[in-house]
C-alpha atoms as a PDB file:
ATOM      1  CA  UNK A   1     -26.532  58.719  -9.605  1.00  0.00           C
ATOM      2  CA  UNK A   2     -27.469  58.075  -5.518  1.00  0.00           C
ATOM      3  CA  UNK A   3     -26.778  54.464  -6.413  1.00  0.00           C
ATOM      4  CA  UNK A   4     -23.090  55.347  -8.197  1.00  0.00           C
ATOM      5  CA  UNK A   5     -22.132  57.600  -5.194  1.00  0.00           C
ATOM      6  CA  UNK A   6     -22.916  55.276  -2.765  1.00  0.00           C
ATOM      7  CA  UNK A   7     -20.844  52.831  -4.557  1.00  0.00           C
ATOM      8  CA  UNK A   8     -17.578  56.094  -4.177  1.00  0.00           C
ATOM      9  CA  UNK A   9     -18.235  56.304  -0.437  1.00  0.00           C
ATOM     10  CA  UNK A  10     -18.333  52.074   0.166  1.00  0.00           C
ATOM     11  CA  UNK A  11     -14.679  52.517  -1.531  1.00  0.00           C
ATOM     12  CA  UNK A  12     -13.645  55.200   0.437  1.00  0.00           C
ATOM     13  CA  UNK A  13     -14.395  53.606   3.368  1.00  0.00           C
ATOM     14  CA  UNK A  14     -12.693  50.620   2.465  1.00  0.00           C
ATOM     15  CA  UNK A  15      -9.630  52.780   1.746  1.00  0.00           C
ATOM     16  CA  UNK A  16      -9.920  54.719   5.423  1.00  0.00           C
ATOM     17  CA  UNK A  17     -10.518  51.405   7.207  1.00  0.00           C
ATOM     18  CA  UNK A  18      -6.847  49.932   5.282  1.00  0.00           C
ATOM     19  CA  UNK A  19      -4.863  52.924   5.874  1.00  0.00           C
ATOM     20  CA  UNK A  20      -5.507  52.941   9.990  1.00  0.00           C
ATOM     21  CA  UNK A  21      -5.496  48.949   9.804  1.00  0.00           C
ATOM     22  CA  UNK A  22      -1.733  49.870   8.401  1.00  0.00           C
ATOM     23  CA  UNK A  23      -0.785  52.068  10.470  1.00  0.00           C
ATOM     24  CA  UNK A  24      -2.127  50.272  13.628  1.00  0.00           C
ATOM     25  CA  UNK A  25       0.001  47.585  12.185  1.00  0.00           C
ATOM     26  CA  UNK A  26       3.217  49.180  11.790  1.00  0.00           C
ATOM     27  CA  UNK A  27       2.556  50.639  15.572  1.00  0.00           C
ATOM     28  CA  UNK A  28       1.929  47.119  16.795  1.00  0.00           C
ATOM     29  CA  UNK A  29       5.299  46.188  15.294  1.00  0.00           C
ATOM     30  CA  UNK A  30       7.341  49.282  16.618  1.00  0.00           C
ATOM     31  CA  UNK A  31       5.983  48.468  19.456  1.00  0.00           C
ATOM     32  CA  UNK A  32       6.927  44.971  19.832  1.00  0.00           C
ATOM     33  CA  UNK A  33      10.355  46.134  18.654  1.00  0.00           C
ATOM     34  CA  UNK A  34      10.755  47.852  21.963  1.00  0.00           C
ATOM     35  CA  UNK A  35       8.231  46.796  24.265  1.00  0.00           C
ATOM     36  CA  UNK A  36       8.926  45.596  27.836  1.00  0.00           C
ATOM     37  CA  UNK A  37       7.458  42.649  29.618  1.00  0.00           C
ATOM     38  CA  UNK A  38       7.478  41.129  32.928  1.00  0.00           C
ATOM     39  CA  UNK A  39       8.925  38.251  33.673  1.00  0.00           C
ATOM     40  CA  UNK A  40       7.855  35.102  35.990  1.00  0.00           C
ATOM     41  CA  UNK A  41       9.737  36.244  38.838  1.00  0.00           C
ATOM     42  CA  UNK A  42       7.615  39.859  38.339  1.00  0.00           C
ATOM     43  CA  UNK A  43      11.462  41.238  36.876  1.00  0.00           C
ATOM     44  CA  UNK A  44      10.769  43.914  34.042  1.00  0.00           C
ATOM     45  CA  UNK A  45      12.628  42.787  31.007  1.00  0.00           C
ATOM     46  CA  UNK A  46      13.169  45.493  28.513  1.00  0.00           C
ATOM     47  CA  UNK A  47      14.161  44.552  24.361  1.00  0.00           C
ATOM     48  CA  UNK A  48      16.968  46.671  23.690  1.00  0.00           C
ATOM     49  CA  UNK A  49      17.598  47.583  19.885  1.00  0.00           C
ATOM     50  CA  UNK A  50      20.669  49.500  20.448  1.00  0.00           C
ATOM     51  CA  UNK A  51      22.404  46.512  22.219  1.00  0.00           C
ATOM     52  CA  UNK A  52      21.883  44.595  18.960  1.00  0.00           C
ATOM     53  CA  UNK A  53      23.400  47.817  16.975  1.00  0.00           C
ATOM     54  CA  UNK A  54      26.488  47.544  19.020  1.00  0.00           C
ATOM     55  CA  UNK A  55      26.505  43.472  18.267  1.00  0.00           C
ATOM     56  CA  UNK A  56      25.926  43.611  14.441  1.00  0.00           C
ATOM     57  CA  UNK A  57      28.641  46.484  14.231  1.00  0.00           C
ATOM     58  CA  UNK A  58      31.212  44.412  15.748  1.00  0.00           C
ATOM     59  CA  UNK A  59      30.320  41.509  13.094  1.00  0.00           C
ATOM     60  CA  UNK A  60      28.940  39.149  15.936  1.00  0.00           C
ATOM     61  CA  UNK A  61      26.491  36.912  16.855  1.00  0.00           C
ATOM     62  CA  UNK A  62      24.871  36.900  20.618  1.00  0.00           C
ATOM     63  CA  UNK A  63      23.695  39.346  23.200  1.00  0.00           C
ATOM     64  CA  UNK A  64      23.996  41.687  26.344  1.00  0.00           C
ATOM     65  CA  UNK A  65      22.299  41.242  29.430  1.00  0.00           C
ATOM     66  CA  UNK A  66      22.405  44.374  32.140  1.00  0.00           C
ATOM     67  CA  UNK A  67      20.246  43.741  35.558  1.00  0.00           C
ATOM     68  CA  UNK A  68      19.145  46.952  37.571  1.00  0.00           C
ATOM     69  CA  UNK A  69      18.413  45.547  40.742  1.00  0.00           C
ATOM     70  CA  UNK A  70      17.354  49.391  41.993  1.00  0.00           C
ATOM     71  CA  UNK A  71      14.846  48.940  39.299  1.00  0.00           C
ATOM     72  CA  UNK A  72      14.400  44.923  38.779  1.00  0.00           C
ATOM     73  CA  UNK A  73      14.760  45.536  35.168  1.00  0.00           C
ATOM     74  CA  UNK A  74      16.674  43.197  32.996  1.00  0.00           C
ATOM     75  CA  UNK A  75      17.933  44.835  29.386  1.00  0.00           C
ATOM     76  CA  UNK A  76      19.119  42.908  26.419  1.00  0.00           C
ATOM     77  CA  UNK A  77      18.678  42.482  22.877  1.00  0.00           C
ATOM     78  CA  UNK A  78      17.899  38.482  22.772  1.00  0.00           C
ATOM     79  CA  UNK A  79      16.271  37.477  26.008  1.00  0.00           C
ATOM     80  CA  UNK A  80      15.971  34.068  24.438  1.00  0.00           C
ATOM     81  CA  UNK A  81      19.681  33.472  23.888  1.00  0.00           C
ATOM     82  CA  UNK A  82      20.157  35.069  27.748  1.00  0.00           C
ATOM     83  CA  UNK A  83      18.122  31.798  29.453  1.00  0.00           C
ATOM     84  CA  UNK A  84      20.120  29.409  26.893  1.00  0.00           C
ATOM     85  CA  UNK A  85      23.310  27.527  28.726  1.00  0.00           C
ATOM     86  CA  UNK A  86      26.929  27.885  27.120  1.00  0.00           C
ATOM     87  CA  UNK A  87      30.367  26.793  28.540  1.00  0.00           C
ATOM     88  CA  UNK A  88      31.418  29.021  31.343  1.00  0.00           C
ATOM     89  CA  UNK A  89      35.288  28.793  29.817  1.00  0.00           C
ATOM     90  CA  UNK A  90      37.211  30.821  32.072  1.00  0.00           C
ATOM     91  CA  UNK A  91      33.846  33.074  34.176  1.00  0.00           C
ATOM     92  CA  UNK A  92      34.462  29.672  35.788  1.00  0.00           C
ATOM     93  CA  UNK A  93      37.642  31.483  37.549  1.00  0.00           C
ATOM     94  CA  UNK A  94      35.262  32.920  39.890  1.00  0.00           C
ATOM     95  CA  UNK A  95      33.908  30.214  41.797  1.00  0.00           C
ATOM     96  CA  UNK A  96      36.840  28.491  40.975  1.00  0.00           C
ATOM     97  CA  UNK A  97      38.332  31.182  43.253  1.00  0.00           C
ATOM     98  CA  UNK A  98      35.808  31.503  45.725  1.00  0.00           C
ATOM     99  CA  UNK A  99      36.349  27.693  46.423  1.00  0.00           C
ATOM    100  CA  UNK A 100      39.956  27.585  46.691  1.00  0.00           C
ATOM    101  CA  UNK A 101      40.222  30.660  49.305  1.00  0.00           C
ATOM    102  CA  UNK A 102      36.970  28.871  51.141  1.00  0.00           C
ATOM    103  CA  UNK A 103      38.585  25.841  51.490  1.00  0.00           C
ATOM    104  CA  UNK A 104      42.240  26.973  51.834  1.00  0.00           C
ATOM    105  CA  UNK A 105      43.541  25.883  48.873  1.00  0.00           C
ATOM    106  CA  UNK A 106      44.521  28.964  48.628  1.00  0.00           C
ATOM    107  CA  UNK A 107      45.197  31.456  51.235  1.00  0.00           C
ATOM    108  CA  UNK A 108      44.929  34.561  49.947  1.00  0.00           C
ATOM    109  CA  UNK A 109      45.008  36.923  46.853  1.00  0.00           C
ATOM    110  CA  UNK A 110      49.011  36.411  47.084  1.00  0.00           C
ATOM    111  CA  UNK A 111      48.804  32.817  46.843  1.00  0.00           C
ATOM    112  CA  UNK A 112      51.932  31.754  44.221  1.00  0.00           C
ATOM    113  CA  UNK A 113      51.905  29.154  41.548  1.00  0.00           C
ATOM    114  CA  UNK A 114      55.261  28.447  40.452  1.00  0.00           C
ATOM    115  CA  UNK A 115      56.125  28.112  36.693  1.00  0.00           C
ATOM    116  CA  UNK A 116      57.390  24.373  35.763  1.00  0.00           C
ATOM    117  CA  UNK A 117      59.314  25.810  33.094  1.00  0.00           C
ATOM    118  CA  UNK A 118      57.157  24.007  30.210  1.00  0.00           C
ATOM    119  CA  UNK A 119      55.738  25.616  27.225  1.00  0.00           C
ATOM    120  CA  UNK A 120      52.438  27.553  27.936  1.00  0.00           C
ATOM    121  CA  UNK A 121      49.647  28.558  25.523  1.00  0.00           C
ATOM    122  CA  UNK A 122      50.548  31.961  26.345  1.00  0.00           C
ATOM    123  CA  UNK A 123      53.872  33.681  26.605  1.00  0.00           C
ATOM    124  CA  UNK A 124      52.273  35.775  29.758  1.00  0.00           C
ATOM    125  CA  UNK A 125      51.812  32.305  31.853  1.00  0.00           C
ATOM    126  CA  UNK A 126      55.205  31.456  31.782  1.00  0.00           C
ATOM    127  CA  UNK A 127      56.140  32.824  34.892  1.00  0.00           C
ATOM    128  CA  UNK A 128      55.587  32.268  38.708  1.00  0.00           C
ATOM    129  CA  UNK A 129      52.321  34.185  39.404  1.00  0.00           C
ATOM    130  CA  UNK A 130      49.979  34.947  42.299  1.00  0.00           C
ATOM    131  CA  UNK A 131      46.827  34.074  42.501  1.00  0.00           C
ATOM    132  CA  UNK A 132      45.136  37.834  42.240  1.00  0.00           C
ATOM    133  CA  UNK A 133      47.994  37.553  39.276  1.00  0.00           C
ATOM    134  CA  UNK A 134      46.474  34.529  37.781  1.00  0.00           C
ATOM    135  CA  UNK A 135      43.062  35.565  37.369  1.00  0.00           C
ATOM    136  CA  UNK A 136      43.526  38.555  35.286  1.00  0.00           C
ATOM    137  CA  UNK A 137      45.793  36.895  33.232  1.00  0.00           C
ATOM    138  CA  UNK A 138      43.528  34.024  33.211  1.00  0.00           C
ATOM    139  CA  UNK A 139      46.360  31.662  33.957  1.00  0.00           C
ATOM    140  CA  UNK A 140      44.826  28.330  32.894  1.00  0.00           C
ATOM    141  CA  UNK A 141      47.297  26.068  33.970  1.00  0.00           C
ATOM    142  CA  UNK A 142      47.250  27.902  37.485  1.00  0.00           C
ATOM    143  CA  UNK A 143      43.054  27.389  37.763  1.00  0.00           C
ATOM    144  CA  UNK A 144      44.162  23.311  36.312  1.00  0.00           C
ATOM    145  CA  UNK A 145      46.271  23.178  39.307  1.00  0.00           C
ATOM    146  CA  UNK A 146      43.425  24.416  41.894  1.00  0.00           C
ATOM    147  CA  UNK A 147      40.996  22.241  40.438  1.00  0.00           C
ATOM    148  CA  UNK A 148      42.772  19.608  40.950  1.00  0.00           C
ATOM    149  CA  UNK A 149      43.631  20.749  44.635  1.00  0.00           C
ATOM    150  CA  UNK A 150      39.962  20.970  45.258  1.00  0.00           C
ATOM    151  CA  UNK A 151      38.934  18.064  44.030  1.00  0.00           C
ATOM    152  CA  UNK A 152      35.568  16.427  42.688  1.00  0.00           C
ATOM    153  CA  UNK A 153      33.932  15.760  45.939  1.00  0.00           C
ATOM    154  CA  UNK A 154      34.654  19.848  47.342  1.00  0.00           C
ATOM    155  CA  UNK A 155      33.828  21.185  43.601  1.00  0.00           C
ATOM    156  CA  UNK A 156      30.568  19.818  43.399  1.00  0.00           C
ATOM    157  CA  UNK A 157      29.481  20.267  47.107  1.00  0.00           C
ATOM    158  CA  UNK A 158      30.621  24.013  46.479  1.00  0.00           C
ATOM    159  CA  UNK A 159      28.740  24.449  43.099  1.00  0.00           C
ATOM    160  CA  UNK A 160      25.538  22.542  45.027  1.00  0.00           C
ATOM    161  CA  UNK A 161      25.949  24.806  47.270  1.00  0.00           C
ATOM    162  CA  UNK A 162      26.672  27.984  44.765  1.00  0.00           C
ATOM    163  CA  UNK A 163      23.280  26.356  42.907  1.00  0.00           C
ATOM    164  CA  UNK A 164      26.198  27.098  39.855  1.00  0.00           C
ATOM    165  CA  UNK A 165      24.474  26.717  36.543  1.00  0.00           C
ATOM    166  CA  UNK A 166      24.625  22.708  35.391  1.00  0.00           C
ATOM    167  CA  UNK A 167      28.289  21.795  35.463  1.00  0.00           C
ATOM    168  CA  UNK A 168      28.881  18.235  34.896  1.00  0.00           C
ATOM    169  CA  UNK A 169      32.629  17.053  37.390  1.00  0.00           C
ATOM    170  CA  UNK A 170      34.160  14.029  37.718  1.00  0.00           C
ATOM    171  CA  UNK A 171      37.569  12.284  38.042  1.00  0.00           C
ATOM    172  CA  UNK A 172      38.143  12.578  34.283  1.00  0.00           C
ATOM    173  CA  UNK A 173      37.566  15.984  33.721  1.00  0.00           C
ATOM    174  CA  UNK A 174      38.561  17.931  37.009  1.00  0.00           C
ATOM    175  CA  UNK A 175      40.506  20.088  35.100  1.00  0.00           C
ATOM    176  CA  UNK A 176      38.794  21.043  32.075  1.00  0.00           C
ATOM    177  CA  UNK A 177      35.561  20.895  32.956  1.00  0.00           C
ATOM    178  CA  UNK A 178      34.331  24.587  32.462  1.00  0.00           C
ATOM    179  CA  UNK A 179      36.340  24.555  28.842  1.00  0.00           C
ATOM    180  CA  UNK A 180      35.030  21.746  27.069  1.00  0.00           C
ATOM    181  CA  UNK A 181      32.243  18.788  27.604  1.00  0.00           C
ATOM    182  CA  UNK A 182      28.596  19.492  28.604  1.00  0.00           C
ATOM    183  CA  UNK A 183      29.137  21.750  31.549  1.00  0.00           C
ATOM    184  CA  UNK A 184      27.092  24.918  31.050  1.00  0.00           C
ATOM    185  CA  UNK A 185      25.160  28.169  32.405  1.00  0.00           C
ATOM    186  CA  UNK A 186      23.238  31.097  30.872  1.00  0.00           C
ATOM    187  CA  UNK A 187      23.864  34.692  31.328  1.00  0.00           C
ATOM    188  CA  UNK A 188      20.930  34.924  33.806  1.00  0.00           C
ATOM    189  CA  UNK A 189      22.059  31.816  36.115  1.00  0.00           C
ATOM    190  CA  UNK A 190      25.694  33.935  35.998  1.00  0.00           C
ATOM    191  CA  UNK A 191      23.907  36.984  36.623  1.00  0.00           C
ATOM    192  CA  UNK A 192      22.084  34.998  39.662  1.00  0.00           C
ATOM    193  CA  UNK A 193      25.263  34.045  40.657  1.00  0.00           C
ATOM    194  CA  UNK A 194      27.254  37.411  40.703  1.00  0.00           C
ATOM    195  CA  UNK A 195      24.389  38.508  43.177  1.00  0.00           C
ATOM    196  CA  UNK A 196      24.116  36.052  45.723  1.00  0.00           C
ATOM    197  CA  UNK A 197      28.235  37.044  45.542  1.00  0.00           C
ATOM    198  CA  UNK A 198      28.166  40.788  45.607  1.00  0.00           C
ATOM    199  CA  UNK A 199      25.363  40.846  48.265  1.00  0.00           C
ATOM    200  CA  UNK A 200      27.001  38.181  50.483  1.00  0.00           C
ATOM    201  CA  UNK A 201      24.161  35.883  49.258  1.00  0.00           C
ATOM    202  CA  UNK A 202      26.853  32.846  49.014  1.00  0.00           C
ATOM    203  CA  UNK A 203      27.387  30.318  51.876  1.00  0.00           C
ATOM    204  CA  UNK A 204      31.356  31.444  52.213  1.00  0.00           C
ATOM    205  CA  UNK A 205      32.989  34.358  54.353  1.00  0.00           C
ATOM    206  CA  UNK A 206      33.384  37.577  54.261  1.00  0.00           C
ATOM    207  CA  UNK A 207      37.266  37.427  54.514  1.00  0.00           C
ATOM    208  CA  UNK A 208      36.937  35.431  51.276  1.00  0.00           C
ATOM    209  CA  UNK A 209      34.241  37.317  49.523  1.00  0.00           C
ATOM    210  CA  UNK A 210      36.444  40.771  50.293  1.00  0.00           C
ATOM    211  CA  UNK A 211      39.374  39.069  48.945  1.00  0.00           C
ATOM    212  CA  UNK A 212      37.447  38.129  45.934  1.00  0.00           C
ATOM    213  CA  UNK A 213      36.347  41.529  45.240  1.00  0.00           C
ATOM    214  CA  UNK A 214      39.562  42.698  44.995  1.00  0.00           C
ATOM    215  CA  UNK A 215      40.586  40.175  42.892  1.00  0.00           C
ATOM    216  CA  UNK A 216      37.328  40.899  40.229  1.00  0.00           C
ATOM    217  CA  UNK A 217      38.387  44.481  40.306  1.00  0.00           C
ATOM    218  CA  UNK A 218      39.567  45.134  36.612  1.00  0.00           C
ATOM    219  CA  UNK A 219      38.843  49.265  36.796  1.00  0.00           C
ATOM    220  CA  UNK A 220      38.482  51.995  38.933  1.00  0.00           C
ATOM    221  CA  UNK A 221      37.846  55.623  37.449  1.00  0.00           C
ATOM    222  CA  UNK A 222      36.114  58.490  38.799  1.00  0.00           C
ATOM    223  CA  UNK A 223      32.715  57.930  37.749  1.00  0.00           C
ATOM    224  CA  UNK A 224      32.677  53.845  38.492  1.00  0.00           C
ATOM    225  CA  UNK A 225      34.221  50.725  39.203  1.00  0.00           C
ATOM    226  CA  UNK A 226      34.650  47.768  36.766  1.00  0.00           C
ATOM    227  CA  UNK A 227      34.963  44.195  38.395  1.00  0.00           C
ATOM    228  CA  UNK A 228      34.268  41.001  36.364  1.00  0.00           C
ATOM    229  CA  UNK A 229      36.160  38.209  34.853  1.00  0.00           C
ATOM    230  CA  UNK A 230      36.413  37.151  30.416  1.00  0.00           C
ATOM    231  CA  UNK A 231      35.841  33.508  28.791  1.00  0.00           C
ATOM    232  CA  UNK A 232      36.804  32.464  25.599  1.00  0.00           C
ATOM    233  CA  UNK A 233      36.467  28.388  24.422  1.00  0.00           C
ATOM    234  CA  UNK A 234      35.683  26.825  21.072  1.00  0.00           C
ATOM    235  CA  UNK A 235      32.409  24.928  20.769  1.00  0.00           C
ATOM    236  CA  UNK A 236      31.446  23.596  17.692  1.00  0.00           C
ATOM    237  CA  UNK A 237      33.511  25.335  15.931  1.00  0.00           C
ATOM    238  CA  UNK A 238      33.035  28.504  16.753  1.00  0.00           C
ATOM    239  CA  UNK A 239      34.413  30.559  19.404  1.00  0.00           C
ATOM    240  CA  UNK A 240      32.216  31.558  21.985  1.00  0.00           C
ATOM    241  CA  UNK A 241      33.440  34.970  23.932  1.00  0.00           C
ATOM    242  CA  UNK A 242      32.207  35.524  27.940  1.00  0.00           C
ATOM    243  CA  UNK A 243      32.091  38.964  30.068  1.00  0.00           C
ATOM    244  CA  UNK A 244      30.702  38.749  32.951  1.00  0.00           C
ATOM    245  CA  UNK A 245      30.926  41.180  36.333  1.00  0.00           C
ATOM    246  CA  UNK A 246      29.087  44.141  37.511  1.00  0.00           C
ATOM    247  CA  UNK A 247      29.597  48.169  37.827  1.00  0.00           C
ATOM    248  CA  UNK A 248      29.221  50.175  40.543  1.00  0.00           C
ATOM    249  CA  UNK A 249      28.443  53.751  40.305  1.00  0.00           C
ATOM    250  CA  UNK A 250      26.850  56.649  42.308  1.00  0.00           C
ATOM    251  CA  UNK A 251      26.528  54.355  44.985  1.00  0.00           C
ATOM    252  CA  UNK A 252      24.607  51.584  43.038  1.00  0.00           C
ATOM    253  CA  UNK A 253      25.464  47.960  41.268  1.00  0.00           C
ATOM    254  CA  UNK A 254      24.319  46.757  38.209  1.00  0.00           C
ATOM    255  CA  UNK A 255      25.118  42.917  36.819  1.00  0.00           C
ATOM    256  CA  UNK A 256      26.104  41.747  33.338  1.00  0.00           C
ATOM    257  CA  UNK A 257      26.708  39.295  30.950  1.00  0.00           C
ATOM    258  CA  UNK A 258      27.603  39.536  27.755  1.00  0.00           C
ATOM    259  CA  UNK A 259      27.850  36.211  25.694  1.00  0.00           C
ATOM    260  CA  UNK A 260      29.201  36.149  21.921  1.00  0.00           C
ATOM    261  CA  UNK A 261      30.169  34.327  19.041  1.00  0.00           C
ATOM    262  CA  UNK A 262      32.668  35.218  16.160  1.00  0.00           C
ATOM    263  CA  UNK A 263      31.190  35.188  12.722  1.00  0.00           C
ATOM    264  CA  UNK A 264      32.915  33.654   9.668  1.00  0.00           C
ATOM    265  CA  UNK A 265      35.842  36.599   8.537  1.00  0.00           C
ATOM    266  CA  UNK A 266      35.676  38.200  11.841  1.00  0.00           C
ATOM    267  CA  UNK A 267      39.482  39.515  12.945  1.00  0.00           C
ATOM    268  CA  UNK A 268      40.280  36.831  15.897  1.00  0.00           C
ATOM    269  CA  UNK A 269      42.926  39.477  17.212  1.00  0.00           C
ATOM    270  CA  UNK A 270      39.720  41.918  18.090  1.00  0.00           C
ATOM    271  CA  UNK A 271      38.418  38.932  20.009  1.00  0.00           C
ATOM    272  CA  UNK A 272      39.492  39.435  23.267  1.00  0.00           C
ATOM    273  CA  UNK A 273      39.126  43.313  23.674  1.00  0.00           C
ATOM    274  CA  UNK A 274      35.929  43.408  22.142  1.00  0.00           C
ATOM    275  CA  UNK A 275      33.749  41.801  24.534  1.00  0.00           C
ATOM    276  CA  UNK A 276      34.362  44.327  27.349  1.00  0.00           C
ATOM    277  CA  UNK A 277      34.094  47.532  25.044  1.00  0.00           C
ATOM    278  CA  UNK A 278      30.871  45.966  23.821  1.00  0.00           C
ATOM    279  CA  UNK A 279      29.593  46.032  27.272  1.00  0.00           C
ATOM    280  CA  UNK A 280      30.748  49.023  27.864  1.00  0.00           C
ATOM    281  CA  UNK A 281      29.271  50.644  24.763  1.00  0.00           C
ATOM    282  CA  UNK A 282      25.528  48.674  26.789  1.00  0.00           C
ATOM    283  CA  UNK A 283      25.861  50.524  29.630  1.00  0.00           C
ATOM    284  CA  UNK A 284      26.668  53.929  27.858  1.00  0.00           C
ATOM    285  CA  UNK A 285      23.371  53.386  25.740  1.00  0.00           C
ATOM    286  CA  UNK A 286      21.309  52.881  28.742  1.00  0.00           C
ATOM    287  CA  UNK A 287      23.232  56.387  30.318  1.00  0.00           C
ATOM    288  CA  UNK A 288      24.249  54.370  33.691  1.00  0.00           C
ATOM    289  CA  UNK A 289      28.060  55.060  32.840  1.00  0.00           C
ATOM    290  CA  UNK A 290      29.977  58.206  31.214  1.00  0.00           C
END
């Protein structure tokens, strides 16, 4: 009998010792779900499930990375993908920008680009636009044109100088460098970047770095202020989708970039809208916008 119930209580135990082994488990897992690290620098960096909700519901691939300098806390849902480099496609209009107003290539926000009359890609590029003009619509025969005006030898002393992601320029590809070849950066070298900008961290003036603001400037509402700048190229196939800027709100900034890629069947004509309103949707989640 003693030598039967001893052999009831070894199971039990067994059973007790599987059940919190389980549930320890399933903790450790949660936990890694959601858990927050620090980075080399000594950044937090903070896994985001939701971000990857809003991704997977818009039938993409990719990720969203917000930076809190108040806080030094990077979000996202694939901090892997966020250090990996991509084409800048047109985020490239920024320093592309930044250079021509630095060097005077051109002068200001109201700098024109005249229309040779030939076929565009676009129907909204065939016209005579201004530079501040140009951006928005991301005029790429306009940002050809000041490429070429700036030349390999200022471009890559700039970007040097910028410490720009790794963006291969020569004679051959001038103009088309940031839209196809092996030119790249990740969302945290563009984050980097969009820093050293906003907090006059870049070795250019402040006439041009006010005129650039203005130029980034894609929203103003009551609650916060939208600047930034979309990509779009094809790569392999697929088409790889950029936002990249930063909000300001209640008297603070906060940096992102959001890099995507269309999955087979997805609607091309959502393309373009949908990287900003997935951003968007980010910095609802983490309560830092209305």
């Amino acid at each position: 009998m003693i030598k039967r119930n001893s052999h009831l209580i070894y199971l039990f135990t067994i059973l007790i010792a599987a059940f919190f082994y389980s549930c320890t488990t399933k903790n450790e897992t949660n936990l890694k779900e959601n858990k927050s690290e620090v980075s080399k620098d000594g950044s937090k960096e903070e896994y985001r499930t939701d971000f990857q909700m809003i991704i997977d519901s818009a039938g993409l691939t990719g990720g969203v990375l917000i930076y809190d300098p108040q806080s030094d806390v990077y979000y996202s849902n694939d901090f892997e993908r966020s250090t990996t480099g991509y084409l800048p496609a047109s985020t490239f209009k920024i320093p592309n920008s930044i250079i021509a107003l630095e060097t005077g290539v051109a002068k200001d926000d109201s700098t024109m680009y005249k229309w040779d009359g030939k076929k565009r890609s676009l129907p909204q590029w065939e016209q005579d636009l201004i530079l501040k003009d140009a951006f928005s619509l991301s005029c790429v025969p306009c940002y050809q044109q000041i490429a070429r005006e700036i030349g390999v030898d200022r471009m890559k002393e700039y970007l040097n100088k910028f410490d720009y992601g790794d963006i291969t320029v020569d004679s051959s590809n001038i103009d088309k460098f940031w839209l196809e070849g092996d030119s790249k950066i990740s969302q945290m070298q563009q984050i980097d970047f969009l820093k050293k900008f906003y907090t006059s961290g870049l070795p250019v003036s402040a006439r041009t770095s006010e005129i650039m603001k203005r130029i980034m400037l894609i929203e103003e509402s009551d609650s916060y202020k939208l600047s930034g700048k979309t990509g779009w190229a094809k790569s392999r196939n697929k088409n790889l989708g950029w936002f990249v800027g930063y909000v300001e709100t209640e008297g603070k900034v906060f940096y992102f970039a959001t890099n995507i890629e269309s999955k087979k069947g997805f609607n091309m004509d959502n393309f373009a809208k949908i990287r900003p309103q997935i951003t968007i949707e980010a910095f609802r989640k983490l309560g830092l916008i209305k």
